[in-house]
C-alpha atoms as a PDB file:
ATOM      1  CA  UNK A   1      36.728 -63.978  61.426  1.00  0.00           C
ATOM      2  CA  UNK A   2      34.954 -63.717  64.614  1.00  0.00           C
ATOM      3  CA  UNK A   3      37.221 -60.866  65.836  1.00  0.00           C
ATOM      4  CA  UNK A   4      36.124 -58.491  62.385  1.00  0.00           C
ATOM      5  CA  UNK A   5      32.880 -58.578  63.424  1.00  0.00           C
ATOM      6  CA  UNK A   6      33.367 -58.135  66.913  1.00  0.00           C
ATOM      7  CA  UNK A   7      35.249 -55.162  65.672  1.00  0.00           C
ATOM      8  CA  UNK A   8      32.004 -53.828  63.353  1.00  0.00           C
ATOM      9  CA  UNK A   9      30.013 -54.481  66.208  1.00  0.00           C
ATOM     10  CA  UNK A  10      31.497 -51.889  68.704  1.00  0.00           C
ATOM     11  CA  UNK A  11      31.550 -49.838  66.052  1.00  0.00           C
ATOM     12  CA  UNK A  12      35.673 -49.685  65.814  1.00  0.00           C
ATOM     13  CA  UNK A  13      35.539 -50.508  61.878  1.00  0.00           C
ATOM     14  CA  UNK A  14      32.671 -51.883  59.269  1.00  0.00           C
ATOM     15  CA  UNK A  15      31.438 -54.403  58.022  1.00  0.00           C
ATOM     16  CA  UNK A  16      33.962 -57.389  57.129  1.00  0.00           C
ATOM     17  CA  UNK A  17      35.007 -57.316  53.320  1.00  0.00           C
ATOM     18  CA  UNK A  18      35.846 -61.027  51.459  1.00  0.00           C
ATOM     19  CA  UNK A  19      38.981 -61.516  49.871  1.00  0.00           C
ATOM     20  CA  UNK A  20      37.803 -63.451  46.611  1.00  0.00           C
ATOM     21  CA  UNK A  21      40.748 -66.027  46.134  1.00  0.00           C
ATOM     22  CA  UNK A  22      42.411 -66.016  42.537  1.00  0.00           C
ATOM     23  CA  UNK A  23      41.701 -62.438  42.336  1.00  0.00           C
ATOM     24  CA  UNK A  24      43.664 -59.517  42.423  1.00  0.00           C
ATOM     25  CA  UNK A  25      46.057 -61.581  44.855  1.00  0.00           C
ATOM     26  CA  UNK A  26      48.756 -59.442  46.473  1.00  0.00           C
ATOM     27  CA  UNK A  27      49.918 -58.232  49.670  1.00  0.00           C
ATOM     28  CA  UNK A  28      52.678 -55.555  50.964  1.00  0.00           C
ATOM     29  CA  UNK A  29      55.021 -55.650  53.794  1.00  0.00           C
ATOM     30  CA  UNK A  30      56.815 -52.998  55.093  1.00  0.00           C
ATOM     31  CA  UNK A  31      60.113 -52.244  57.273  1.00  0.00           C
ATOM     32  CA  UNK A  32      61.735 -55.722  58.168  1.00  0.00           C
ATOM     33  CA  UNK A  33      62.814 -56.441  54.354  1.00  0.00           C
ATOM     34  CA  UNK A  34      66.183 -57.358  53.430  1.00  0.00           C
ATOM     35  CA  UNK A  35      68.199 -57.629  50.291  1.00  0.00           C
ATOM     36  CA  UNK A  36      70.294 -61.352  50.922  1.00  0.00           C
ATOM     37  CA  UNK A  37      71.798 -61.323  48.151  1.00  0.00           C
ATOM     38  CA  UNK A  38      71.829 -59.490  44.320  1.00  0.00           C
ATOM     39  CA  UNK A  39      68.942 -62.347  43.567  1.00  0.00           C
ATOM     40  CA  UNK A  40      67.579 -63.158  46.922  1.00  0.00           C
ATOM     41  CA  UNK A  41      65.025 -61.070  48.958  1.00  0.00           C
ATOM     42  CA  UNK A  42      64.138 -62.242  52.947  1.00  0.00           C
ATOM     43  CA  UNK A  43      60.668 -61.056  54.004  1.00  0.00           C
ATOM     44  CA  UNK A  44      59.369 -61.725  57.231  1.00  0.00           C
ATOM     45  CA  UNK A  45      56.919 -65.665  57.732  1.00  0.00           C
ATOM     46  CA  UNK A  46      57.541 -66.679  54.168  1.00  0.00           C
ATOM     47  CA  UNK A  47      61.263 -66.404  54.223  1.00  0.00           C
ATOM     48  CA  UNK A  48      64.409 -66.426  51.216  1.00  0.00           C
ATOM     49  CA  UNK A  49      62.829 -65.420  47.962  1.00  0.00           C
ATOM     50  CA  UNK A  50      64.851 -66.041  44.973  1.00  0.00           C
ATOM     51  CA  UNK A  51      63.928 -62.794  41.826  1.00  0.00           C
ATOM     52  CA  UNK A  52      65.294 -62.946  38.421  1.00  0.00           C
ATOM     53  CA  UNK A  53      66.332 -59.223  37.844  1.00  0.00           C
ATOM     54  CA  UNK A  54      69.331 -58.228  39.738  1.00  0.00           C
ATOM     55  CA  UNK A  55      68.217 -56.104  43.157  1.00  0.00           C
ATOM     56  CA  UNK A  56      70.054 -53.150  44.626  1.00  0.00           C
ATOM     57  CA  UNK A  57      72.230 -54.788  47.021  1.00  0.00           C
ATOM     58  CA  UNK A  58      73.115 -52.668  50.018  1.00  0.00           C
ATOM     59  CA  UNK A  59      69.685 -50.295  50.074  1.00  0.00           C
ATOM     60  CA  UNK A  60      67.158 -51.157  52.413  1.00  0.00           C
ATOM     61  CA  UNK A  61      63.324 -51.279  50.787  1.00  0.00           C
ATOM     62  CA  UNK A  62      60.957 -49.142  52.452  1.00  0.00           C
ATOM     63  CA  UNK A  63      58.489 -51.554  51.292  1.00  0.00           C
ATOM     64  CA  UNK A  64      57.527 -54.798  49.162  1.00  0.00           C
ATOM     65  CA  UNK A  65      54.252 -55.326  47.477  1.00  0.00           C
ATOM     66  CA  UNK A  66      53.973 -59.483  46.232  1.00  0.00           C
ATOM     67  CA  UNK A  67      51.308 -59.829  43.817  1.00  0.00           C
ATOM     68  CA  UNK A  68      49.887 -62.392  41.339  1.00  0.00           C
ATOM     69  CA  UNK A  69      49.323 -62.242  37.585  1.00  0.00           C
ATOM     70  CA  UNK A  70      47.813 -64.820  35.311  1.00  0.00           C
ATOM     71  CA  UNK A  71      49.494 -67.441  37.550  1.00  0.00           C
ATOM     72  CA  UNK A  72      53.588 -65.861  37.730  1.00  0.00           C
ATOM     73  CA  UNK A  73      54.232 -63.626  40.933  1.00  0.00           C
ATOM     74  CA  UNK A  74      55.859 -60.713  40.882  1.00  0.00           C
ATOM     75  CA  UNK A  75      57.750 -58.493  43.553  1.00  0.00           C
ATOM     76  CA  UNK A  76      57.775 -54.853  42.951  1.00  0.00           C
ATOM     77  CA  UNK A  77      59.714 -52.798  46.143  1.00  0.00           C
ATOM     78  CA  UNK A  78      59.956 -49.065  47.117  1.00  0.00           C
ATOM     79  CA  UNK A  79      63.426 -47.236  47.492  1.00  0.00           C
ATOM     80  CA  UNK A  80      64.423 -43.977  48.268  1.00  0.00           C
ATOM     81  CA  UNK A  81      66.889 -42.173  45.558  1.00  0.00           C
ATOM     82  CA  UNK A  82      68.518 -38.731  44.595  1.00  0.00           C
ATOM     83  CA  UNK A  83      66.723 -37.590  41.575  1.00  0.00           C
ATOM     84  CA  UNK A  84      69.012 -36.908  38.661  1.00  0.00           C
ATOM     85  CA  UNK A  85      69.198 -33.592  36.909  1.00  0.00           C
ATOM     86  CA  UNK A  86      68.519 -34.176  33.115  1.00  0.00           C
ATOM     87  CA  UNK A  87      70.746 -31.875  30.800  1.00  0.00           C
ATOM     88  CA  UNK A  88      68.442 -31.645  27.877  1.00  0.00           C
ATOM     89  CA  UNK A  89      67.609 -28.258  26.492  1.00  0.00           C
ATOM     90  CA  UNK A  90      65.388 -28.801  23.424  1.00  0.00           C
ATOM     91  CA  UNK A  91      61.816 -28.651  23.844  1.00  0.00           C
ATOM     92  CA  UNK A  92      59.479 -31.003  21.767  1.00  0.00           C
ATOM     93  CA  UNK A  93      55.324 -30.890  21.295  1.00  0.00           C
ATOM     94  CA  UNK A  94      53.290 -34.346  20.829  1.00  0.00           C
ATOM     95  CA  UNK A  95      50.443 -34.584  18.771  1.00  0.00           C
ATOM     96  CA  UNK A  96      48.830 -38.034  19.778  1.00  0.00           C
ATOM     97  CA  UNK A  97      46.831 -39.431  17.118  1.00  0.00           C
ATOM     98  CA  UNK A  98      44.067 -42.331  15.637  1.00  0.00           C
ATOM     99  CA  UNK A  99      46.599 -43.434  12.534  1.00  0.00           C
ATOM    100  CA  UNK A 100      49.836 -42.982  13.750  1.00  0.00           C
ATOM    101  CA  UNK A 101      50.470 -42.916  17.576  1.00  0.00           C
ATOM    102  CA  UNK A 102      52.176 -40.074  17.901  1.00  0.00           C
ATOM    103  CA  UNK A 103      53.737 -37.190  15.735  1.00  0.00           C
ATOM    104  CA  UNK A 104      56.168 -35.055  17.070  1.00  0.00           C
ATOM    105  CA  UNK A 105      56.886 -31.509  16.414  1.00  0.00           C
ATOM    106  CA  UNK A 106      60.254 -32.966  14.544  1.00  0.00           C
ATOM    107  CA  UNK A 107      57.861 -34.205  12.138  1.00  0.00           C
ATOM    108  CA  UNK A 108      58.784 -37.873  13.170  1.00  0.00           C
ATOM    109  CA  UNK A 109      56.164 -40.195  13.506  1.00  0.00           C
ATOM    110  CA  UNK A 110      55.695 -42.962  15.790  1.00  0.00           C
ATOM    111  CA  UNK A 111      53.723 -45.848  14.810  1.00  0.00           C
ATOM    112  CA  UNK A 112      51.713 -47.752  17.895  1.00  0.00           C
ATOM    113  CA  UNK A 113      52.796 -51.597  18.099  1.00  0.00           C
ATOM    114  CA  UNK A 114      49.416 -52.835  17.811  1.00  0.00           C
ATOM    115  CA  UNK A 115      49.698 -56.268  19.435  1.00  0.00           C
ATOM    116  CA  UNK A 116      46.181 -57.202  19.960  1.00  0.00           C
ATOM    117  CA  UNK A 117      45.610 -56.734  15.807  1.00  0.00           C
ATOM    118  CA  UNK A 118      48.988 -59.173  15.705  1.00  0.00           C
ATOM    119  CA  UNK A 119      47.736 -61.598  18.485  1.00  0.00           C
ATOM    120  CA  UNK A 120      43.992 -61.400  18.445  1.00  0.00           C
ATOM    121  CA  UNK A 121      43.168 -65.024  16.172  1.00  0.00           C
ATOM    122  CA  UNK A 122      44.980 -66.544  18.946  1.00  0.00           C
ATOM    123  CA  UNK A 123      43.136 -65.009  21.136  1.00  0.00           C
ATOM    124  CA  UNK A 124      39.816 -65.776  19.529  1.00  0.00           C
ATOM    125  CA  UNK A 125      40.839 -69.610  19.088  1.00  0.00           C
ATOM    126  CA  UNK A 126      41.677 -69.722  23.186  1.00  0.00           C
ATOM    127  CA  UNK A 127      38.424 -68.125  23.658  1.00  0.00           C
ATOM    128  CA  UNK A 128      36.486 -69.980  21.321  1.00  0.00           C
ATOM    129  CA  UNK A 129      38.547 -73.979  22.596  1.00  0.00           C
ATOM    130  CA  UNK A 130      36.753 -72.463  26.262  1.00  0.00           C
ATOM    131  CA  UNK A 131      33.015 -72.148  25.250  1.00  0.00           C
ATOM    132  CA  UNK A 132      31.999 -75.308  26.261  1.00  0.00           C
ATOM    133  CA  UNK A 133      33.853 -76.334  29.355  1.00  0.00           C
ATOM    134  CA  UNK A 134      32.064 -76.664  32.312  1.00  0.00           C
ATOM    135  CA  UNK A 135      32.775 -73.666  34.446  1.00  0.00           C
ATOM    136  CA  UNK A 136      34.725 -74.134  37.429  1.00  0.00           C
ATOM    137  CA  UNK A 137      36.176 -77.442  36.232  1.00  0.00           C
ATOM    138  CA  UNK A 138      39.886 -77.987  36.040  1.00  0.00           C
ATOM    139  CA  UNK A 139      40.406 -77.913  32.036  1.00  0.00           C
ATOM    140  CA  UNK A 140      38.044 -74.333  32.242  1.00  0.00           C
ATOM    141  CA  UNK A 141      40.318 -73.005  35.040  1.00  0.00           C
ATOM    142  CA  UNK A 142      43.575 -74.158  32.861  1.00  0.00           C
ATOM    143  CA  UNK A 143      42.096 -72.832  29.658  1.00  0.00           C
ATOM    144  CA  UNK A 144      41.096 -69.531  31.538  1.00  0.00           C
ATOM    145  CA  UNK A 145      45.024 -68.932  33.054  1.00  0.00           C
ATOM    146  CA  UNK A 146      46.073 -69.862  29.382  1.00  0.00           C
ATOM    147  CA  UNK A 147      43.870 -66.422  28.168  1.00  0.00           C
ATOM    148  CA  UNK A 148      44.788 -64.576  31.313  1.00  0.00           C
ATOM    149  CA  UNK A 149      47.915 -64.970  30.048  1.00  0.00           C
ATOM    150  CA  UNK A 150      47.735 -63.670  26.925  1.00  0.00           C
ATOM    151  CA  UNK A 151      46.000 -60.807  27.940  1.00  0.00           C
ATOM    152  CA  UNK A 152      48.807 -59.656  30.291  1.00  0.00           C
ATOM    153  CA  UNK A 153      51.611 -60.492  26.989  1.00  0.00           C
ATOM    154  CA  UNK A 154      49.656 -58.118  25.166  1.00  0.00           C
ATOM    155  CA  UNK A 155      49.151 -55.416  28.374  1.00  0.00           C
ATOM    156  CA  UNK A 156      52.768 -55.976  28.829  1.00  0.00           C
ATOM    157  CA  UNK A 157      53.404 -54.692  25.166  1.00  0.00           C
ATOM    158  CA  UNK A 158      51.732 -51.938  25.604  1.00  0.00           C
ATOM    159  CA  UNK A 159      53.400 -51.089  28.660  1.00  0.00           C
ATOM    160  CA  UNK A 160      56.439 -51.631  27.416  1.00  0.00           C
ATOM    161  CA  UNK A 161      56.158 -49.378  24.658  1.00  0.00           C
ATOM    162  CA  UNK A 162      54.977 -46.153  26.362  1.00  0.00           C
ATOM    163  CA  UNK A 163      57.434 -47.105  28.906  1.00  0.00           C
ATOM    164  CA  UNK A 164      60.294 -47.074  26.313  1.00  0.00           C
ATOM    165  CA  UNK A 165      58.875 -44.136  24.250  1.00  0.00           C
ATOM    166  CA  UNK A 166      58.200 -41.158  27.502  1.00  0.00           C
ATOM    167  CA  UNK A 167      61.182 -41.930  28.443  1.00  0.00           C
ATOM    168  CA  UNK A 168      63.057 -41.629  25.183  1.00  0.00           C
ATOM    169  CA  UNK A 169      61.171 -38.426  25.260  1.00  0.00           C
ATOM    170  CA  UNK A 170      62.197 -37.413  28.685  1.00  0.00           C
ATOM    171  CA  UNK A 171      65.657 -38.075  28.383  1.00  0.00           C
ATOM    172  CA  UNK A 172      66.444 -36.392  25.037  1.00  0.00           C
ATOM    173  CA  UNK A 173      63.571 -33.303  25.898  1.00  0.00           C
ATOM    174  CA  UNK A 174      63.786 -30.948  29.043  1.00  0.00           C
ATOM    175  CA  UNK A 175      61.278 -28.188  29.561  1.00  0.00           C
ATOM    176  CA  UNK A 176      62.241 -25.692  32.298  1.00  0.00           C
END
């Protein structure tokens, strides 16, 4: 602490900026990471981290980024790859819409998923059970990760879906 402002003070960088805790929390490490094992990832001071997905064993990562999201932690990592030529010759236009989500040129249309319309009383009730809790307290901060994760349920719906959908439209559509 006293170092950052001896820093601002001779002018070498500004003014100190607080971390808020429980907020955005992630960091990123870069060169010394290692794959152990096809579930394990060692990164320098904290050590062995056991993932759930299965990690390409044998590349290095250039990088690791460890970040925190309604209360689960997730590891995302850089790698370096060939790109792969895609085949696909047909080309396809996208009309993105208020009703449907998208039409295509194929005259196929894509309904959206709409998961806040499917998960949005819950949401409401969460909300509404939270009202009155003194803020700050332990049942408001319990009650608040319980919403926090709901929200990212329904971001990750969303995701997922546009995820799934550009690249079903990638992989079947090539424009030169």
């Amino acid at each position: 602490m006293r170092s950052a402002w001896d820093r601002c003070f001779k002018k070498i960088s500004g003014i100190p900026r607080f971390k808020k805790k429980f907020k955005n929390d992630s960091f990123t490490l870069d060169g010394t990471i290692k794959v152990v094992d096809h579930y394990k990832i060692q990164v320098p001071v904290i050590g062995v981290l056991k993932t759930y997905e299965r990690l390409p064993f044998g590349l290095r990562p250039k990088s690791v980024t460890i970040s925190r999201k309604a209360n689960r932690w997730f590891i995302s990592y850089k790698l370096e790859t060939e790109p792969r030529a895609n085949n696909a010759s047909t080309k396809i236009g996208v009309d993105l819409g208020v009703l449907r989500f998208a039409t295509l040129s194929t005259g196929e249309q894509i309904e959206s998923p709409m998961p806040l319309k499917k998960l949005g009383k819950k949401l409401a009730k969460l909300q509404w059970r939270n009202r009155n809790k003194e803020i700050r307290s332990n049942n408001w901060r319990k009650a608040q990760t319980k919403i926090a994760k709901l929200h990212s349920h329904i971001a990750n719906i969303r995701k997922d879906f546009i995820h799934k959908l550009t690249t079903k439209l990638a992989s079947e559509n090539q424009a030169a």
